[in-house]
Protein backbone atom coordinates (compact mmCIF):
# COMPACT_ATOMS: atom_id res chain seq x y z
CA UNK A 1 64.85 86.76 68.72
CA UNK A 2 66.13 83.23 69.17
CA UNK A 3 69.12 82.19 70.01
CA UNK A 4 70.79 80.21 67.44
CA UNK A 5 72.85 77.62 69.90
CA UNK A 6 69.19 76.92 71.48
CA UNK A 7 67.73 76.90 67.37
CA UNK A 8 70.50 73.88 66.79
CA UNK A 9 69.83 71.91 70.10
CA UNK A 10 65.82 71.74 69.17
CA UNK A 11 66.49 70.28 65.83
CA UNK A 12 65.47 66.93 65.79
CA UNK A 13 68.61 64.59 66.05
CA UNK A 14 67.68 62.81 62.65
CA UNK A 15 68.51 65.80 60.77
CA UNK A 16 71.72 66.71 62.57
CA UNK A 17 73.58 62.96 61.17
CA UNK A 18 75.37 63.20 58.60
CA UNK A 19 74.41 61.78 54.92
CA UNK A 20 77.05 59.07 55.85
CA UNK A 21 75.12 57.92 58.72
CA UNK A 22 71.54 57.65 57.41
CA UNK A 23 69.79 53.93 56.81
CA UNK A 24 69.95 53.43 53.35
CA UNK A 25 66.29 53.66 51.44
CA UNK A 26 64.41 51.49 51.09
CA UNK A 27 64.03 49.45 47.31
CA UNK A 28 60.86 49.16 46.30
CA UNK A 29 59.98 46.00 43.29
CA UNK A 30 57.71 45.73 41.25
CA UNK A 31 57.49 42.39 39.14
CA UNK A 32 55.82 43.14 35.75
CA UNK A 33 54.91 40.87 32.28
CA UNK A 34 55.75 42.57 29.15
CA UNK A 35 52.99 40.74 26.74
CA UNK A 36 52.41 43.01 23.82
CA UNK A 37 54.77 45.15 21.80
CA UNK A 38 52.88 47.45 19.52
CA UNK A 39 54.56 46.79 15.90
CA UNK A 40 53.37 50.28 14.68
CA UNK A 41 55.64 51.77 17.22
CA UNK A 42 58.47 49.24 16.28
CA UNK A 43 58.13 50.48 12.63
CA UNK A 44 58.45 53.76 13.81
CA UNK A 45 61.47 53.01 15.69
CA UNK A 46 63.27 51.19 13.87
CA UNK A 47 62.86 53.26 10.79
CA UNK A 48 64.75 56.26 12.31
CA UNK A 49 67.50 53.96 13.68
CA UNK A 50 68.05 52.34 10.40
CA UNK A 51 68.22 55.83 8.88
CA UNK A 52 70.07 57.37 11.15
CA UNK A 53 72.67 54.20 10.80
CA UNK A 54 72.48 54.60 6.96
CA UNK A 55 73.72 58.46 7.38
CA UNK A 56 75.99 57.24 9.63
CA UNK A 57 77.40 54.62 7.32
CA UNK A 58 77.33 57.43 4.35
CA UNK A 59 79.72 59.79 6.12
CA UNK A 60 81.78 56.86 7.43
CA UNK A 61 82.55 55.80 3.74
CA UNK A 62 83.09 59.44 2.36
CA UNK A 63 85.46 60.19 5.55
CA UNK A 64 86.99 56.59 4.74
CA UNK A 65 87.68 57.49 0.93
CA UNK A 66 88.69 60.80 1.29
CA UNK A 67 91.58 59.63 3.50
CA UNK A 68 92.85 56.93 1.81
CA UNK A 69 92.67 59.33 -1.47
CA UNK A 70 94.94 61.53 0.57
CA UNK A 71 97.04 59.01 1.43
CA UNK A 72 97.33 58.25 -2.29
CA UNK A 73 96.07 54.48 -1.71
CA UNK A 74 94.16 54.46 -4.88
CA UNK A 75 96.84 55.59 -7.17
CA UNK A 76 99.33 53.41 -5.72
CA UNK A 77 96.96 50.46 -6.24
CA UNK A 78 95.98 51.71 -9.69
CA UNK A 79 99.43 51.57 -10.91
CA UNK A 80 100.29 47.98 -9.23
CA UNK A 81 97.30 46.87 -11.10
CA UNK A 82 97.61 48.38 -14.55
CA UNK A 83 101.02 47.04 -14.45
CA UNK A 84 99.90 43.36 -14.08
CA UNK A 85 97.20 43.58 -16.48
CA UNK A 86 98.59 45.26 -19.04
CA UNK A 87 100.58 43.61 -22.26
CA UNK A 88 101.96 44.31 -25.76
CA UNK A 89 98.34 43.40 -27.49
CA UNK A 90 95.98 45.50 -24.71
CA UNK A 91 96.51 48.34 -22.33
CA UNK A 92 95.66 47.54 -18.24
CA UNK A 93 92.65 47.86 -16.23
CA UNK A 94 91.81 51.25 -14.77
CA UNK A 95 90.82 50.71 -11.18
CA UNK A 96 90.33 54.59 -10.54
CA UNK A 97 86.99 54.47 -12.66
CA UNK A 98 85.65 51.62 -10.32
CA UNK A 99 86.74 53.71 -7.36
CA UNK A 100 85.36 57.29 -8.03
CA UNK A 101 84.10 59.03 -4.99
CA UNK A 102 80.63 59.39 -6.70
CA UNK A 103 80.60 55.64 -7.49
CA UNK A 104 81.55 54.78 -4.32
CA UNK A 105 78.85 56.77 -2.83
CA UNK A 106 75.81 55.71 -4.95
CA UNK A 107 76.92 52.08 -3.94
CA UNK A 108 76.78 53.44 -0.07
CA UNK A 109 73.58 54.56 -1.13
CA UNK A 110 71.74 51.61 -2.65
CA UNK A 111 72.98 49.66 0.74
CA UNK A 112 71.72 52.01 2.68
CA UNK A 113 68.55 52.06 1.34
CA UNK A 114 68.27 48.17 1.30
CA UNK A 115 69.37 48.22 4.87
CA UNK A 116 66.89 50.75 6.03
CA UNK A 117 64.01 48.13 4.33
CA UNK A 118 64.96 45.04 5.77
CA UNK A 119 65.58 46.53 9.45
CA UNK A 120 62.27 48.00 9.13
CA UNK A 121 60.57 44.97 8.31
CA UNK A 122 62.69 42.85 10.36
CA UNK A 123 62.13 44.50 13.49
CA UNK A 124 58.11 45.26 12.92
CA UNK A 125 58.03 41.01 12.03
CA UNK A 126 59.74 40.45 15.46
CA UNK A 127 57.43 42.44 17.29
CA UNK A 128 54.61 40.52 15.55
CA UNK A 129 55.98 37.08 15.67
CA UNK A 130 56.86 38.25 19.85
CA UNK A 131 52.89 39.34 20.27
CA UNK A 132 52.09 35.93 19.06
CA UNK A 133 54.76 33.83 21.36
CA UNK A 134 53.71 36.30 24.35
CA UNK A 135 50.32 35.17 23.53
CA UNK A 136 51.00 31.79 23.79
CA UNK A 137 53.87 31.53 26.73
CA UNK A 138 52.71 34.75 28.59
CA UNK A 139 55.88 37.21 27.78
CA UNK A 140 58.94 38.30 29.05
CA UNK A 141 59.22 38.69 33.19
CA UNK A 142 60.33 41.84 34.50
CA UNK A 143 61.66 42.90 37.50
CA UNK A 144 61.87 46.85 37.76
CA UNK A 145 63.72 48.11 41.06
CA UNK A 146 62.98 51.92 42.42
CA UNK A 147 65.08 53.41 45.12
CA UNK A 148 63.60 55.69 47.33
C-alpha cells in the first residue's frame, strides 16, 4: 500500500493549483463568410415563427377582452355611447355588437392569417434578394470565437 502523504507529493504541481491560479485558455478564431442562405429553410422558419406569433397574438387578445369585460369596460363605454347617439327620432348605437368576443376573435384571426403570409414571404424574399447581394459583394463577415 501507498502512503497517501507520499501519493500527494508525486502529483504533478500543475494539478495541485487551484482553478484560480490556472492561465486562462486559450481563444481560438475562426473568420468565416456567410454567402448563401437557403430560402427553403427560411420558409420553413419563418412559417412556424409567424404561427407561433399568431397564437400568441390570439390568446393575447382573448386574455385582453376577457379582462376588460370583467372590468366592465365595454358596458361602461356602451352606455357613454348610446347616450350621445341617441335622440327623440332614433335610438343609439350599440357598441356591444361590434365588440362580441367572437367578433373580436375572427378579426384576430383574419390578421393572423395575413400576418403569417406576408412574414412568410417576406422573410423567404430576403433570403433570396441576400443570395443575390452575397453573390455580388461576397456576404456577411464572421468572426466566431471558441474557448478552450
Amino acid at each position: 500500500m501507498r502512503d497517501e502523504r507520499k501519493y500527494d507529493q508525486e502529483r504533478p504541481v500543475a494539478s495541485q493549483r487551484p482553478s484560480s491560479m490556472r492561465r486562462p485558455g486559450r481563444v481560438r478564431k475562426a473568420r468565416l463568410r456567410l454567402v448563401r442562405v437557403d430560402p427553403w429553410s427560411v420558409m420553413k422558419t419563418a412559417f412556424l415563427l409567424a404561427v407561433a406569433l399568431g397564437v400568441a397574438l390570439f390568446v393575447a387578445v382573448a386574455v385582453l377582452w376577457s379582462v376588460l369585460d370583467a372590468a366592465g369596460v365595454f358596458a361602461a363605454i356602451s352606455e357613454i355611447v348610446f347616450d350621445f347617439t341617441s335622440s327623440s327620432t332614433s335610438d343609439g348605437v350599440d357598441i356591444n355588437q361590434y365588440v362580441e368576443l367572437s367578433r373580436v376573435l375572427g378579426f384576430t384571426t383574419l390578421i393572423g392569417v395575413v400576418n403569417v403570409v406576408l412574414i412568410t414571404a417576406l422573410a423567404t424574399l430576403g433570403a433570396f434578394l441576400y443570395n443575390l447581394s452575397a453573390s455580388l459583394l461576397g456576404g456577411l463577415e464572421l468572426t466566431l470565437a471558441e474557448d478552450d
